[in-house]
N, C-alpha and C. Protein backbone atom coordinates (compact mmCIF):
# COMPACT_ATOMS: atom_id res chain seq x y z
N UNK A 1 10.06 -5.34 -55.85
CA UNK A 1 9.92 -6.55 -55.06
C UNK A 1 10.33 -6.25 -53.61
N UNK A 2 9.52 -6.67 -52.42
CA UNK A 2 10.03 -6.69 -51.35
C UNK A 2 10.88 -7.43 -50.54
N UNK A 3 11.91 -6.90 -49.89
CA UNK A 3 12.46 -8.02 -49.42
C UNK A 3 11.86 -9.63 -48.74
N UNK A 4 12.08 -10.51 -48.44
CA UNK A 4 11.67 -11.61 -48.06
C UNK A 4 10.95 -10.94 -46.57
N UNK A 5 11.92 -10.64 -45.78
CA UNK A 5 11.43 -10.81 -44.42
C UNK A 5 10.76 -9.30 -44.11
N UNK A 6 10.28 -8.53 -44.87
CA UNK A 6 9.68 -7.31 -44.63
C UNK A 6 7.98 -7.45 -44.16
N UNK A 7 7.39 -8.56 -44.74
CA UNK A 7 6.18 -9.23 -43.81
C UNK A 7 6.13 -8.95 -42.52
N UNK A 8 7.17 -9.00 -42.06
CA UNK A 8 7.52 -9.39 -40.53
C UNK A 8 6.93 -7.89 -39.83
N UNK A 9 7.63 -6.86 -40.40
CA UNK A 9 7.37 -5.54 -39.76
C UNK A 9 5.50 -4.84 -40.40
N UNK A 10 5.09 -5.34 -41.11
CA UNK A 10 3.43 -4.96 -41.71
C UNK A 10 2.74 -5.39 -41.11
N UNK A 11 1.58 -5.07 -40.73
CA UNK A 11 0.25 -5.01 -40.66
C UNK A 11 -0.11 -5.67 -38.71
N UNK A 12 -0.85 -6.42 -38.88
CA UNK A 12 -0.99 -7.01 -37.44
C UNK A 12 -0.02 -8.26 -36.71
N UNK A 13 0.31 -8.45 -37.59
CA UNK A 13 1.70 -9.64 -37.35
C UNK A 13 3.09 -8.76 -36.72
N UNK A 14 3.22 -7.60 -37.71
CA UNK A 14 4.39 -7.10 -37.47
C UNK A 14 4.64 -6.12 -36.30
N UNK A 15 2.72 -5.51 -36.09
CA UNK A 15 2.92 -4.89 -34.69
C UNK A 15 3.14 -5.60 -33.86
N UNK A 16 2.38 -7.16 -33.22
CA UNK A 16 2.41 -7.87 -32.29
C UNK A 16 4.03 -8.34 -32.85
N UNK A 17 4.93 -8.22 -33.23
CA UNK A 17 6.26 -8.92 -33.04
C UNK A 17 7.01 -7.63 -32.49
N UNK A 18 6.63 -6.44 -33.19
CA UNK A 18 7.63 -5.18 -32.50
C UNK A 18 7.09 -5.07 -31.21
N UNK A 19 6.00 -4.87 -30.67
CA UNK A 19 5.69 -5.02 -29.67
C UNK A 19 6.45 -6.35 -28.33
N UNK A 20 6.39 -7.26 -29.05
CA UNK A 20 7.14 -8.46 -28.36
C UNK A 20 8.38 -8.22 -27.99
N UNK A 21 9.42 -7.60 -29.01
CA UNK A 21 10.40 -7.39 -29.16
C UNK A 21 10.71 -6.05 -28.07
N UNK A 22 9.66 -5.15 -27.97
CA UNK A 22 9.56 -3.88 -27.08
C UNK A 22 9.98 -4.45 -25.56
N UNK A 23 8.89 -5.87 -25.22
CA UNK A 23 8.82 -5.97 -23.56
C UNK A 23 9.67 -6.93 -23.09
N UNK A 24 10.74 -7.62 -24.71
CA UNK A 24 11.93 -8.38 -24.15
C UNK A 24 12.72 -7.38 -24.07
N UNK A 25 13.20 -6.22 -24.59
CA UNK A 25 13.84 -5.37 -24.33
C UNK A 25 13.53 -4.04 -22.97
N UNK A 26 12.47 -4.61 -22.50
CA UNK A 26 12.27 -3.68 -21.23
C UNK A 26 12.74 -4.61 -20.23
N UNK A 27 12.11 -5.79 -20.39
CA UNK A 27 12.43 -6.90 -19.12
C UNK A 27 13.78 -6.68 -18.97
N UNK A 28 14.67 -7.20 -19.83
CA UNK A 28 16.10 -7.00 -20.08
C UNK A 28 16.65 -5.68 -19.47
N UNK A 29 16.29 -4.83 -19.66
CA UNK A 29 16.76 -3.43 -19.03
C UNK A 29 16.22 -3.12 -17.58
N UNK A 30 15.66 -3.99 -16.91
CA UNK A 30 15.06 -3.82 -15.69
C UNK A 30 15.55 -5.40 -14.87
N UNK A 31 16.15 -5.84 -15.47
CA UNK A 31 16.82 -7.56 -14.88
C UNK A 31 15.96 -8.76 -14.89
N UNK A 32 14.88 -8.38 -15.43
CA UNK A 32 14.10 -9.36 -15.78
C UNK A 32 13.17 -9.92 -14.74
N UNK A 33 11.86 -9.66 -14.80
CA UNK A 33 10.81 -10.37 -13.54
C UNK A 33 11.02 -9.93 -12.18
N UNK A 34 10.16 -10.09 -11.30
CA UNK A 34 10.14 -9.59 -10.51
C UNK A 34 11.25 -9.79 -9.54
N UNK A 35 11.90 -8.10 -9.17
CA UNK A 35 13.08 -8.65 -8.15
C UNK A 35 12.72 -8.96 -6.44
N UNK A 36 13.69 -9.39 -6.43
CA UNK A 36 13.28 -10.06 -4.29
C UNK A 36 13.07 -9.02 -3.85
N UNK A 37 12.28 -9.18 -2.77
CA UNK A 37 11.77 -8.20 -1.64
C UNK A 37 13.14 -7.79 -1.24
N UNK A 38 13.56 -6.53 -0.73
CA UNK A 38 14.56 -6.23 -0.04
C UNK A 38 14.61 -6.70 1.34
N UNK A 39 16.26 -6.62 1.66
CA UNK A 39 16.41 -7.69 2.76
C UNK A 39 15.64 -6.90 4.11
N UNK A 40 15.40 -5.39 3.96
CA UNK A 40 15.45 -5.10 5.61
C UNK A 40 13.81 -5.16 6.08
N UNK A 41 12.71 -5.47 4.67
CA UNK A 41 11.09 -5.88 4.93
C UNK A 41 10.90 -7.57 4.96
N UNK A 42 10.23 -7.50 6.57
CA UNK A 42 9.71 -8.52 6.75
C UNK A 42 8.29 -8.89 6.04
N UNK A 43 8.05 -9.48 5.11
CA UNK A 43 6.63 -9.09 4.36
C UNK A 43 5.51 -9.72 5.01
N UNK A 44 5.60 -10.29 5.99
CA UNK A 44 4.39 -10.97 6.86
C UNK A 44 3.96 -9.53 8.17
N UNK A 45 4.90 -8.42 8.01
CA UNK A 45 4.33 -7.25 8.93
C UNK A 45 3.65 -6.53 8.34
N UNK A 46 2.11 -6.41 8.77
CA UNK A 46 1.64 -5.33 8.15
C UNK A 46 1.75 -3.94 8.41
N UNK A 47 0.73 -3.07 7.72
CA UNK A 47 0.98 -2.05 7.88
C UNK A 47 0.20 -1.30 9.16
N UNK A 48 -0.66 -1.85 10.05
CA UNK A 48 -0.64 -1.48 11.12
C UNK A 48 0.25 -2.20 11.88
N UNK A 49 0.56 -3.10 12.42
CA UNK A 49 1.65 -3.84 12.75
C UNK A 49 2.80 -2.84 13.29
N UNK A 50 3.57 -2.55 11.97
CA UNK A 50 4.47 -1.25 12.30
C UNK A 50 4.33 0.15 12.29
N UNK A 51 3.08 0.38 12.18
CA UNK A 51 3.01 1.28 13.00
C UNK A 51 2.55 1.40 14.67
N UNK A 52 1.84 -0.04 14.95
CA UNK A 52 2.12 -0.06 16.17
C UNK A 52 3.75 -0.04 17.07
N UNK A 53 4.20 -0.46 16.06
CA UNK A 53 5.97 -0.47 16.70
C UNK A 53 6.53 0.64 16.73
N UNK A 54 5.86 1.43 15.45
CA UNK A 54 6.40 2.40 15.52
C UNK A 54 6.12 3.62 16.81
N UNK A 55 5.34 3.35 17.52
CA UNK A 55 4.50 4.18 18.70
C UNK A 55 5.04 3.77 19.84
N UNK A 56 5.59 2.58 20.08
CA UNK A 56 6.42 1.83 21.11
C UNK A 56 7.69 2.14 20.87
N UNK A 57 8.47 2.29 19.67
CA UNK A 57 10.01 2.79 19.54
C UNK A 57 10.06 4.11 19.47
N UNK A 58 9.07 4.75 18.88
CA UNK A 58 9.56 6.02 18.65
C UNK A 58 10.40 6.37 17.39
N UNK A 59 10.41 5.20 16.50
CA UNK A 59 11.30 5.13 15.22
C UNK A 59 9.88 5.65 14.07
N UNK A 60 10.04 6.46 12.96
CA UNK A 60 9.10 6.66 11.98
C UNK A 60 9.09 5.22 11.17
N UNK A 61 8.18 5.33 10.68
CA UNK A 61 7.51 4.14 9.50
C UNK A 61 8.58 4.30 8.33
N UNK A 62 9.37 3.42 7.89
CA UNK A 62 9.70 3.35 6.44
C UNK A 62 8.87 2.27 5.50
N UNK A 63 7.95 3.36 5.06
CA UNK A 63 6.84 2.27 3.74
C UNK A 63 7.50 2.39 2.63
N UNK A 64 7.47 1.31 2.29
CA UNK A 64 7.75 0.92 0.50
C UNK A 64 6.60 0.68 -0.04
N UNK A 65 5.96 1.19 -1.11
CA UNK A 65 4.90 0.89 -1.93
C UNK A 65 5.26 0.85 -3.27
N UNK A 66 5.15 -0.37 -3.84
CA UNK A 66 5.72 -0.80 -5.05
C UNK A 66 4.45 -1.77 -5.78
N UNK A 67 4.73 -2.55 -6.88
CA UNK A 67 3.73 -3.56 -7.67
C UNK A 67 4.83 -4.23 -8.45
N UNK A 68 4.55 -5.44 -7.97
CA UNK A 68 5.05 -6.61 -8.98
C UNK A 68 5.15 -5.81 -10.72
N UNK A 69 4.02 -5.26 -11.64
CA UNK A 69 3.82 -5.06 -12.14
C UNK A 69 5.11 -3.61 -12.95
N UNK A 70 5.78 -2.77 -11.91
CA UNK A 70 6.50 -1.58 -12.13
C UNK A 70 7.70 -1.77 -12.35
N UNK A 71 7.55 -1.29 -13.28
CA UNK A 71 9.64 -1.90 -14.05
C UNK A 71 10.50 -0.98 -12.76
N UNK A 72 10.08 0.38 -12.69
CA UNK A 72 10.81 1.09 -12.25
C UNK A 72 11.22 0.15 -10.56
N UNK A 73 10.15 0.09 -10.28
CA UNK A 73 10.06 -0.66 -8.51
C UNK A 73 11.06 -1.75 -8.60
N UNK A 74 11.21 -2.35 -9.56
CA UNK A 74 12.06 -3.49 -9.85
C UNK A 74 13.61 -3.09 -9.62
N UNK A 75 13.67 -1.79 -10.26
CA UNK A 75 15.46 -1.50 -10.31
C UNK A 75 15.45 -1.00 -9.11
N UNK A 76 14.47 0.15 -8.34
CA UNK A 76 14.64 0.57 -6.87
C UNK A 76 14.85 -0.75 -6.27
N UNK A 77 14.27 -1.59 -6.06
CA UNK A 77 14.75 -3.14 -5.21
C UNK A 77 15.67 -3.83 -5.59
N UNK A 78 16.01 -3.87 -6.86
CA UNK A 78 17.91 -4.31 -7.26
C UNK A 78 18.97 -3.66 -7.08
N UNK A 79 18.57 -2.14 -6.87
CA UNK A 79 19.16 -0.97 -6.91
C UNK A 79 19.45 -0.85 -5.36
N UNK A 80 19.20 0.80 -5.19
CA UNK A 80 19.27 1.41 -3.38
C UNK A 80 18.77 0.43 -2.02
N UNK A 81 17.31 -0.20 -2.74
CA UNK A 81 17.04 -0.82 -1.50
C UNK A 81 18.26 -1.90 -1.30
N UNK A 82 18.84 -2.67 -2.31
CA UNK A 82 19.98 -3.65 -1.53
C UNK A 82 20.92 -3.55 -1.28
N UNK A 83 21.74 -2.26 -1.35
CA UNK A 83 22.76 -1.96 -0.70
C UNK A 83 22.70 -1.93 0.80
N UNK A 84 23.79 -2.01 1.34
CA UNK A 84 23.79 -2.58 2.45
C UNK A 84 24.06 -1.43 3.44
N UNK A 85 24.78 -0.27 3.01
CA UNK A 85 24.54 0.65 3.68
C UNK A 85 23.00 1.34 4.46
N UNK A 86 21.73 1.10 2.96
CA UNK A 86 20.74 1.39 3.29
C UNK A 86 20.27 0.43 3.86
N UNK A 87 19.89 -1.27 3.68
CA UNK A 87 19.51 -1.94 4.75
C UNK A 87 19.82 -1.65 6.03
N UNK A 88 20.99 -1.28 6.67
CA UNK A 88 21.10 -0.75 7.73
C UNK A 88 21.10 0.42 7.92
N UNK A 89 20.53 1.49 7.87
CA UNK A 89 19.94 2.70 7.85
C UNK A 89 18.75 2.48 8.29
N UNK A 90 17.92 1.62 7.22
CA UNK A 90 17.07 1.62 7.60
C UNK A 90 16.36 0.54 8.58
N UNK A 91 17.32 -0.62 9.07
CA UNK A 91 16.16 -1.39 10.07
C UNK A 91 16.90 -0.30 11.67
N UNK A 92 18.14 0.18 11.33
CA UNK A 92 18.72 0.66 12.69
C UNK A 92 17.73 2.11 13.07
N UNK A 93 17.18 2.62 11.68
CA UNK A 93 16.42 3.90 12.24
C UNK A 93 14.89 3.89 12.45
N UNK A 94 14.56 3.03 11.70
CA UNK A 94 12.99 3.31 11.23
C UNK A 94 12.40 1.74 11.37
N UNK A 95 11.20 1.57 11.59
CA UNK A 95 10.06 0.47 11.50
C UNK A 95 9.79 0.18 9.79
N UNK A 96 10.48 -0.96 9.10
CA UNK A 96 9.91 -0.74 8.02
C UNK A 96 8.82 -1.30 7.38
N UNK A 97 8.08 -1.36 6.89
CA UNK A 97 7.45 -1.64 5.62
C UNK A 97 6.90 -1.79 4.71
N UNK A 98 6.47 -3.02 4.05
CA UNK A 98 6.52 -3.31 2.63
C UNK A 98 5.07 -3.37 1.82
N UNK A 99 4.50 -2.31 1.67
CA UNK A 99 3.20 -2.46 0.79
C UNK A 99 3.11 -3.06 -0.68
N UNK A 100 2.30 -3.56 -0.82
CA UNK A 100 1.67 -4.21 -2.29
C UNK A 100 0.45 -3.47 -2.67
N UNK A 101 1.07 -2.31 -3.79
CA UNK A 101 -0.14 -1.42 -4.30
C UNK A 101 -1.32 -2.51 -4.49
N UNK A 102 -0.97 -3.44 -5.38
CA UNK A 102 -2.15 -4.20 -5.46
C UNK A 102 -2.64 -5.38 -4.79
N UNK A 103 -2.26 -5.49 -3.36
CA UNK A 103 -2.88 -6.31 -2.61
C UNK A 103 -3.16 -5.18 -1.58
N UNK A 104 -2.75 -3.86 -1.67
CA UNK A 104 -3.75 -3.60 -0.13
C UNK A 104 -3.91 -1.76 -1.18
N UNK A 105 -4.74 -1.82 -2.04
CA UNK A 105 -4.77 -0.62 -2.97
C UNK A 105 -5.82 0.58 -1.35
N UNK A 106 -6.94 0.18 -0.97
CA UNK A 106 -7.49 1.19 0.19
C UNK A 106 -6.58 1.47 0.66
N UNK A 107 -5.35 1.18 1.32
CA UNK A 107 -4.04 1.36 1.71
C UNK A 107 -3.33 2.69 1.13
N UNK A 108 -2.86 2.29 -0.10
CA UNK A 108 -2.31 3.26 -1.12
C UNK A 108 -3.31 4.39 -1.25
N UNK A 109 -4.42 4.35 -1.43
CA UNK A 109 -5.23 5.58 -1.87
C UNK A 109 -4.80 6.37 -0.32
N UNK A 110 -5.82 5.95 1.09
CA UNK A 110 -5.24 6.56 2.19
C UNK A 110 -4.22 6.80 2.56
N UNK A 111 -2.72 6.37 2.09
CA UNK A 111 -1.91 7.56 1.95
C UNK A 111 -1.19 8.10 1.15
N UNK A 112 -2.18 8.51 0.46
CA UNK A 112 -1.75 9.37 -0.57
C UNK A 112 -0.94 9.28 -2.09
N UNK A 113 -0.58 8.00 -2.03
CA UNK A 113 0.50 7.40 -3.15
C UNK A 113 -0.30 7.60 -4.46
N UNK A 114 0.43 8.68 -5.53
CA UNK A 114 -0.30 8.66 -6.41
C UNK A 114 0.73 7.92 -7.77
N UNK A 115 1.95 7.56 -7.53
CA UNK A 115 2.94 6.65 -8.13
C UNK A 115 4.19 5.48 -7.68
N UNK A 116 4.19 4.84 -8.49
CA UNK A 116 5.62 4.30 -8.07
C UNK A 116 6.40 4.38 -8.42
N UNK A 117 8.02 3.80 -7.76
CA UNK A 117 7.46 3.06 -7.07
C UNK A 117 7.94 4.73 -5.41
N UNK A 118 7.25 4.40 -4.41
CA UNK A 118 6.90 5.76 -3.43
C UNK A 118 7.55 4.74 -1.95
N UNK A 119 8.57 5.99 -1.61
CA UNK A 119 8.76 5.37 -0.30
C UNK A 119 8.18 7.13 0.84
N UNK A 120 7.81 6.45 1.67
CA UNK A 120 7.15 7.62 3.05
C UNK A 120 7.69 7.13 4.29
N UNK A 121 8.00 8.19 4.70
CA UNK A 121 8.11 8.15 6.55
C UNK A 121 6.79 8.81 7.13
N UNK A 122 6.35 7.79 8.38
CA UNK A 122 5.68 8.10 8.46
C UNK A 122 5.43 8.51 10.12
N UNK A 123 4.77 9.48 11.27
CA UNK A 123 5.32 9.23 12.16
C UNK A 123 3.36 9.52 12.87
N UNK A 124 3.52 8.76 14.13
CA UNK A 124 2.07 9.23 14.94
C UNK A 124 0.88 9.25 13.63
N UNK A 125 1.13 8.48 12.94
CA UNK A 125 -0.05 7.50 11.49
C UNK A 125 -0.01 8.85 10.83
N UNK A 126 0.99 9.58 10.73
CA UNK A 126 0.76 11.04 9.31
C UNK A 126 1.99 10.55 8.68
N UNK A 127 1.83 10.77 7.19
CA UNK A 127 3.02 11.07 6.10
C UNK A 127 4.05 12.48 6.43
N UNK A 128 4.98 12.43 7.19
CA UNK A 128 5.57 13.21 7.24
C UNK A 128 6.86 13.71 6.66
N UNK A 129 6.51 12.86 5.03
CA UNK A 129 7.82 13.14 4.11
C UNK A 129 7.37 11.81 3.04
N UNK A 130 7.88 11.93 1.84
CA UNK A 130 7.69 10.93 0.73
C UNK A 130 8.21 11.34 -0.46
N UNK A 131 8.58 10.24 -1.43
CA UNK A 131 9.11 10.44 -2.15
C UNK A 131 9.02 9.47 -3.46
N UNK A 132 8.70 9.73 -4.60
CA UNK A 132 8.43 8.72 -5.38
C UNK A 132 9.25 8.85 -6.57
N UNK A 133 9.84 7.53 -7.25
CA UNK A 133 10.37 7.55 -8.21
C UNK A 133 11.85 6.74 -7.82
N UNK A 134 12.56 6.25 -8.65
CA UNK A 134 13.96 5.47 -8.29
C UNK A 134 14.88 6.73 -7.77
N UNK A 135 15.31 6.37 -6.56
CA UNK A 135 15.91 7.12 -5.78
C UNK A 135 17.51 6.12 -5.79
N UNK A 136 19.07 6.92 -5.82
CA UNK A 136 20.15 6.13 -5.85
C UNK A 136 20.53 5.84 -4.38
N UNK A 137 21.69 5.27 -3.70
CA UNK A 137 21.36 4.96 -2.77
C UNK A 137 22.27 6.22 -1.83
N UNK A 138 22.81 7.22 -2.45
CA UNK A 138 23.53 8.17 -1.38
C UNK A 138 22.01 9.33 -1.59
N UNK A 139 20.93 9.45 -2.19
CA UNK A 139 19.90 9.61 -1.81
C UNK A 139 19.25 9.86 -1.30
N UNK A 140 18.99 8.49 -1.47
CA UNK A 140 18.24 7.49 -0.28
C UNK A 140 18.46 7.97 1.03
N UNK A 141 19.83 7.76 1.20
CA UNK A 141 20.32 7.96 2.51
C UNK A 141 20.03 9.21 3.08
N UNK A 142 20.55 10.35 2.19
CA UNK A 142 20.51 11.37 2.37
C UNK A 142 18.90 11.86 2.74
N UNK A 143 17.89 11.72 2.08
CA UNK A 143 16.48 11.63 2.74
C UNK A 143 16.33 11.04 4.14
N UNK A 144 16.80 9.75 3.71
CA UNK A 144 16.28 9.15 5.48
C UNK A 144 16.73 10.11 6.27
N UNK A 145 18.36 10.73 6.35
CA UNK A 145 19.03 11.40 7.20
C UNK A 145 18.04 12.93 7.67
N UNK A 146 17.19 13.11 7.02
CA UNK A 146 16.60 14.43 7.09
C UNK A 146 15.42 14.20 7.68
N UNK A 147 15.14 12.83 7.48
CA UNK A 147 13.74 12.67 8.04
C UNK A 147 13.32 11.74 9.69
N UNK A 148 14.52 11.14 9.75
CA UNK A 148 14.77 10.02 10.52
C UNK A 148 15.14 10.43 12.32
N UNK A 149 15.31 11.80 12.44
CA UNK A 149 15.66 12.45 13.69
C UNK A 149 15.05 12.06 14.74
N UNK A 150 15.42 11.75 16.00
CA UNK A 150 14.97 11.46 17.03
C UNK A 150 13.68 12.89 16.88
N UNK A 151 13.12 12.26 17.82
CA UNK A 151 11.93 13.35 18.23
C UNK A 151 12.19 14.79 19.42
């Protein structure tokens, strides 16, 4: 005889519940839904935008390219991007911002982003450094610091 509740784990019922059970336990491990934009992207600047600023300051591009959709992009933006050390790193060194793989994807293909979630410096419209994947925030830092040099 089988137990009562062993239904639960068989056939097409029991995949669609382990499955269910899979993406409450991912949400959960990633803080659940999409996290806030980090504080130091203005999301109404595009991406020519700052790089026009960036040609007037002389500061490189800090792009974020992320998707609502990427668990990982989620903890990088709960994570390194909100520490406060790196918010100021990065609006004091660099032009930043904030791409949406899937609102500006011609974007992402032209430069080069083949994952997320991918941050690039970028300087005179070339990728002159990038990096993809959750980065911690002494990192973080430690990249910008290598890439971020006056000219």
């Amino acid at each position: 005889m089988k137990c009562p509740t062993c239904y639960l784990t068989e056939g097409p019922l029991g995949f669609a519940l382990i499955l269910l059970a899979a993406v409450v336990v991912i949400r959960a491990a990633v803080g659940g839904g999409v996290a806030p934009t980090p504080p130091m992207f203005d999301t109404s600047v595009t991406f020519d935008e700052a790089m026009a600023a960036s040609a007037q300051t002389g500061k490189p591009v800090f792009a974020f390219v992320t998707a609502d959709w990427c668990g990982p992009c989620q903890v990088f933006k709960r994570g390194a991007l909100a520490e406060p050390r790196v918010v100021e790193r990065v609006r004091e060194a660099t032009v930043p911002v904030y791409i949406d793989a899937d609102a500006h994807p011609d974007l992402v293909q032209r430069l080069g982003v083949s994952g997320f979630p991918s941050v690039l410096l970028l300087r005179d419209g070339r990728v002159v450094d990038a990096r993809t994947g959750v980065m911690s925030a002494p990192g973080l830092l430690a990249w910008l610091d290598g890439g971020v040099e006056p000219r």
